[in-house]
Protein backbone atom coordinates (compact mmCIF):
# COMPACT_ATOMS: atom_id res chain seq x y z
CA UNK A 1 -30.23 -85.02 -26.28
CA UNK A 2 -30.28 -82.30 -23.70
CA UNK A 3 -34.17 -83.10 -22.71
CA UNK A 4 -32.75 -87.02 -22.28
CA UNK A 5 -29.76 -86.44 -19.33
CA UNK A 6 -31.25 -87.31 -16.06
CA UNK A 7 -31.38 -84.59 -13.17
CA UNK A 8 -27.52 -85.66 -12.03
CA UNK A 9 -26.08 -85.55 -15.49
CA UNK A 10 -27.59 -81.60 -16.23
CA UNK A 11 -25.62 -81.20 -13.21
CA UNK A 12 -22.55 -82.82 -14.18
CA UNK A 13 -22.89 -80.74 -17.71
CA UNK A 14 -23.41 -77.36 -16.11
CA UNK A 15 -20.14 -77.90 -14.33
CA UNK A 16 -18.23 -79.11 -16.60
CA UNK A 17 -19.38 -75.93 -18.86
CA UNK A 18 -17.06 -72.93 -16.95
CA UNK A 19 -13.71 -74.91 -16.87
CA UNK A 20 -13.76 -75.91 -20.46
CA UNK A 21 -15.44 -72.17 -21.51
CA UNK A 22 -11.98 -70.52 -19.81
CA UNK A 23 -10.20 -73.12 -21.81
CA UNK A 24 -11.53 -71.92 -24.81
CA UNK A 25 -11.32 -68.43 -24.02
CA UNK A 26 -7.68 -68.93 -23.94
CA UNK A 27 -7.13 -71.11 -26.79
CA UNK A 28 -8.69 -67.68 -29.11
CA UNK A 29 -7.02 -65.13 -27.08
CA UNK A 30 -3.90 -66.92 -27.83
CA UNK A 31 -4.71 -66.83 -31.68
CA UNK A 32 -5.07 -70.88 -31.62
CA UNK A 33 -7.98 -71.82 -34.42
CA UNK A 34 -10.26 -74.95 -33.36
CA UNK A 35 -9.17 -77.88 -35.67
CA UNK A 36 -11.17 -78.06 -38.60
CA UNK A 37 -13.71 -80.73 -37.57
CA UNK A 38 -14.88 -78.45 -34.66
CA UNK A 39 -14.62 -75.01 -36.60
CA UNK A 40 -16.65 -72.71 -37.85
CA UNK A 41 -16.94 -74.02 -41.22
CA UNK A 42 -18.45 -77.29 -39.87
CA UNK A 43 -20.87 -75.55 -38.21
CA UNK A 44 -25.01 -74.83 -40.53
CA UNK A 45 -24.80 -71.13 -41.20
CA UNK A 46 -28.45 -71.27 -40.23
CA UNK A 47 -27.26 -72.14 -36.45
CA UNK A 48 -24.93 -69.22 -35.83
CA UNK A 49 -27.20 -66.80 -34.72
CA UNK A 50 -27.74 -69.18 -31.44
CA UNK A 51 -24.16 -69.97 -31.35
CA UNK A 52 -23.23 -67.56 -27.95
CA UNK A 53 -22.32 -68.12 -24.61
CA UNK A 54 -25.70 -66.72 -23.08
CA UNK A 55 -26.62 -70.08 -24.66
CA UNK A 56 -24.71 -72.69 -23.37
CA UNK A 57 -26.21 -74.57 -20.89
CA UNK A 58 -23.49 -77.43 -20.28
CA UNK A 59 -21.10 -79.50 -21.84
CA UNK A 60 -22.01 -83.86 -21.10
CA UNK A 61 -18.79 -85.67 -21.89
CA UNK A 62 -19.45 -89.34 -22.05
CA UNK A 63 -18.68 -92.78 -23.62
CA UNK A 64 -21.03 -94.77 -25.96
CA UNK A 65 -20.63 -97.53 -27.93
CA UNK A 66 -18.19 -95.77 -30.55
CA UNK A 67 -16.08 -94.48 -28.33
CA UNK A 68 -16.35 -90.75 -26.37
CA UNK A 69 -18.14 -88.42 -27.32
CA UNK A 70 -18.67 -84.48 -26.64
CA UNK A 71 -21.97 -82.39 -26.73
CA UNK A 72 -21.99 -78.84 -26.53
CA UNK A 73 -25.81 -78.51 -24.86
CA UNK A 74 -27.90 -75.13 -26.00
CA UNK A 75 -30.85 -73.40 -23.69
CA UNK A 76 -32.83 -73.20 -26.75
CA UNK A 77 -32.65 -75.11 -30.08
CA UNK A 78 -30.87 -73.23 -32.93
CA UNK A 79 -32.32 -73.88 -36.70
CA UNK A 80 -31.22 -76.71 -38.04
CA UNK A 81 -29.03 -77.91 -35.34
CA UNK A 82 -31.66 -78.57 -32.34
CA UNK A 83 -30.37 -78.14 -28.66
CA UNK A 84 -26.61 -80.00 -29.60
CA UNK A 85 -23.55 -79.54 -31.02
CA UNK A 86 -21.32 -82.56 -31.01
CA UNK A 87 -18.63 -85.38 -31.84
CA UNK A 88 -19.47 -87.61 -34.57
CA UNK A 89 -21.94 -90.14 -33.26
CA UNK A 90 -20.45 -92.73 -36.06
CA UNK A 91 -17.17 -91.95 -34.35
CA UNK A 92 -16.04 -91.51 -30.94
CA UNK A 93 -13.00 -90.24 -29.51
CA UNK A 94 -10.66 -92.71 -27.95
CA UNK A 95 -10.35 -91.63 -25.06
CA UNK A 96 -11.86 -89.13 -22.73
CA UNK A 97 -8.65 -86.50 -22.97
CA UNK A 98 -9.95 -86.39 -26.87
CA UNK A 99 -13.34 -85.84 -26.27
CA UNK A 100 -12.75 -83.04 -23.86
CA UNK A 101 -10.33 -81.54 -26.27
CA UNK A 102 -13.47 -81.41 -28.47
CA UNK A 103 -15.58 -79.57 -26.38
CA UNK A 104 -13.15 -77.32 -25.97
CA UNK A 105 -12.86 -77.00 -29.83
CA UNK A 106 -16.55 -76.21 -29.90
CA UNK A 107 -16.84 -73.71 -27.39
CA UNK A 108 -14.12 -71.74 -29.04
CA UNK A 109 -16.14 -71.85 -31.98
CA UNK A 110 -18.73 -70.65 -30.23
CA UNK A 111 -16.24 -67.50 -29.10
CA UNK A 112 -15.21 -66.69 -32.56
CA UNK A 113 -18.81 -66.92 -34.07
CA UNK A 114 -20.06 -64.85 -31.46
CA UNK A 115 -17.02 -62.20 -31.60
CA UNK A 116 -17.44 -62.05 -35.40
CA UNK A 117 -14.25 -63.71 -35.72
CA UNK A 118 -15.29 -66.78 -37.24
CA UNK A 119 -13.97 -66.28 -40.78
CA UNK A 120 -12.76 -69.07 -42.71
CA UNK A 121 -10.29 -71.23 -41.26
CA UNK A 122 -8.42 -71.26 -44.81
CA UNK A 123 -7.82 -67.42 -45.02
CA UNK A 124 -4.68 -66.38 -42.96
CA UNK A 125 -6.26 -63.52 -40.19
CA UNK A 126 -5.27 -59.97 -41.31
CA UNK A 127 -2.54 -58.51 -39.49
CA UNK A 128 -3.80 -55.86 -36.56
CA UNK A 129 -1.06 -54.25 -34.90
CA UNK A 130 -3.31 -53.32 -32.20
CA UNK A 131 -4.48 -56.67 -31.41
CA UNK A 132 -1.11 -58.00 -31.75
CA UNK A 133 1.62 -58.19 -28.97
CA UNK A 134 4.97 -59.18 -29.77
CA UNK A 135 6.62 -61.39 -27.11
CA UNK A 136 10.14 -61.70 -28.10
CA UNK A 137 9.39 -62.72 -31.76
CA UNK A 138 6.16 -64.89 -31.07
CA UNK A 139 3.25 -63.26 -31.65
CA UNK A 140 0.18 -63.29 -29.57
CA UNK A 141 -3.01 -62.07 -31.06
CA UNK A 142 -5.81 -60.27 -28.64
CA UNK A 143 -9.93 -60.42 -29.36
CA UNK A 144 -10.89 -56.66 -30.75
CA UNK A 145 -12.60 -56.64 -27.22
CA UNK A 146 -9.61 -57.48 -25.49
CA UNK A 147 -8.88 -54.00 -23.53
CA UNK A 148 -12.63 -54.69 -22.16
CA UNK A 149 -11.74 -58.09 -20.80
CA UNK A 150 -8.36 -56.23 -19.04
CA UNK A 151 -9.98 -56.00 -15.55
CA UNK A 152 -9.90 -52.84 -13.63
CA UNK A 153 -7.18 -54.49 -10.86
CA UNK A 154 -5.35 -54.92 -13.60
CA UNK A 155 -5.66 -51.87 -15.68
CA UNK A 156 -4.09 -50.54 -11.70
CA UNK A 157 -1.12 -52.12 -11.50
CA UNK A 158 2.26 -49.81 -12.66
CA UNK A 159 3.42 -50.47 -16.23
CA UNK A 160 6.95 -51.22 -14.23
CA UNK A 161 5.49 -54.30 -12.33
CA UNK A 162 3.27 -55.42 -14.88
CA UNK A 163 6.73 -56.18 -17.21
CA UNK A 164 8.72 -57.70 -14.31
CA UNK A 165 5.71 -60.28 -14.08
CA UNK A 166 7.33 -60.77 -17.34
CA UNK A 167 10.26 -61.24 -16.95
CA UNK A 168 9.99 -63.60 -13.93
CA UNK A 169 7.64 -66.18 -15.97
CA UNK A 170 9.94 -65.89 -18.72
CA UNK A 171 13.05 -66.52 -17.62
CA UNK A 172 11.02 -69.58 -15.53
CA UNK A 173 9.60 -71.09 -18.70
CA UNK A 174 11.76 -69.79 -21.37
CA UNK A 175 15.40 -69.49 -20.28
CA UNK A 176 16.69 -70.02 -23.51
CA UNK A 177 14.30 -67.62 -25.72
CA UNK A 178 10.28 -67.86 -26.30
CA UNK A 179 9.58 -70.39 -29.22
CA UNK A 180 6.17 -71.28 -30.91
CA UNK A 181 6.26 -75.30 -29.57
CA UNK A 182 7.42 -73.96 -26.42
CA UNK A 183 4.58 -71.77 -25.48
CA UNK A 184 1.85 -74.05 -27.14
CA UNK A 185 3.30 -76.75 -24.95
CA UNK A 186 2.81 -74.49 -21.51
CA UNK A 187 -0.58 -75.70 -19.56
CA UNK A 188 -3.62 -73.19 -20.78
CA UNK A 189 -3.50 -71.61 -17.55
CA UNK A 190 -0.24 -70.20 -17.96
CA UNK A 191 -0.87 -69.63 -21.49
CA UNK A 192 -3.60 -67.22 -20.22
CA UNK A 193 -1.35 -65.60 -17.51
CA UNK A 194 1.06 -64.19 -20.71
CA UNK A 195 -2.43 -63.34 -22.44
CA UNK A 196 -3.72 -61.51 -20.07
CA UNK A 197 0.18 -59.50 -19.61
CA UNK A 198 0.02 -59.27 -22.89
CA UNK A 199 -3.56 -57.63 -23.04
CA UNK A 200 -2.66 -55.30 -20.23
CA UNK A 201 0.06 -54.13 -21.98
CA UNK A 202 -1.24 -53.45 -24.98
CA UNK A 203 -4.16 -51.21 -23.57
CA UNK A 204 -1.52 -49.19 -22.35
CA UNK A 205 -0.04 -48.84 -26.12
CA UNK A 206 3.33 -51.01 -25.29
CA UNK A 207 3.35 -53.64 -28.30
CA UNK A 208 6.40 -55.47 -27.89
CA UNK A 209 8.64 -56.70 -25.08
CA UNK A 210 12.02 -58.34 -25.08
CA UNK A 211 14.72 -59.02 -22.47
CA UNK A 212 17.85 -57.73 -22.78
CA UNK A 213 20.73 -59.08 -19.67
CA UNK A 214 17.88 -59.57 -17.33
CA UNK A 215 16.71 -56.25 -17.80
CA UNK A 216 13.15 -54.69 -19.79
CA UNK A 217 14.52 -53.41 -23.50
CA UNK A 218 11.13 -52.57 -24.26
């Protein structure tokens, strides 16, 4: 329990909340659903309502006698579900990487329930060609906020320069075409870095962009 951690672990927890939270950010922005243990549909219908990032006061990774385990920590109990959301008590993670993974799971849960995107996990997400960007045949799907979240520095920078950002990380991590495993297999940050091209983009009405010998085709 939350009220249990000692003065040093809150700490630790607190910390640990604001990496794994831009983690999660990007796993939705990308279009990535948590796995099903971690979703929405595992989550009381009677704790959504204090499922949002206001309330989130830390994430305690740590290792019991089951293995690791991952609790998302609340600021104030939600019905039903107290001040925690976590791993199965009954069954740890194996190792640490796992249990982070989980959190991360969580807080995107979090994301989607707050965003009114949690819908179930089982029915495909209707098409939006406004929240939609396609990257050379892969899409990537946007939050409806998403031309909010496009910061102002951003929203500055010339259409022209914005796709030759493009085209530099692409022909670095893609030389040979963009493919689903490929891009799922980039680190999150650089996941986020096509994201957040893709979101600036988009708020300026361009939906699609493809190479074509080295040069922007669209």
């Amino acid at each position: 329990m939350a009220d249990r951690l000692d003065a040093e672990a809150q700490r630790g927890a607190k910390r640990l909340l604001k990496p794994l939270l831009v983690k999660a950010q990007v796993k939705v922005r990308a279009g990535e659903r948590p796995a099903a243990a971690f979703g929405p549909d595992a989550v009381p219908a009677a704790m959504w309502p204090s499922l949002k990032r206001s309330n989130l006061a830390g994430v305690h990774i740590y290792r019991s006698g089951t293995g690791w385990q991952a609790d998302i920590l609340l600021k104030t109990s939600a019905p039903g579900g107290g001040t925690i959301i976590g791993t199965d008590a009954a069954q740890g993670c194996s190792t640490r990487e796992e249990a982070v993974e989980a959190a991360i799971n969580m807080l995107a849960t979090v994301i989607l329930i707050e965003t009114g995107q949690a819908a179930s996990t089982a029915e495909a997400p209707s098409a939006d060609d406004h929240l939609t960007f396609d990257l050379e045949g892969l899409p990537i799907t946007l939050e409806p906020n998403f031309r909010e979240a496009v910061p102002q520095a951003v929203r500055d920078i010339p259409t022209s320069e914005v796709k030759q950002t493009l085209i530099r990380y692409l022909s670095a991590d893609f030389p040979n075409g963009v493919t689903r495993d490929a891009f799922a297999a980039l680190p999150p940050e650089r996941r986020g870095s096509y994201v957040g091209l893709a979101a600036a983009l988009l708020q300026r009405g361009v939906r699609e962009f493809q190479r074509e010998d080295g040069a922007i085709a669209k």
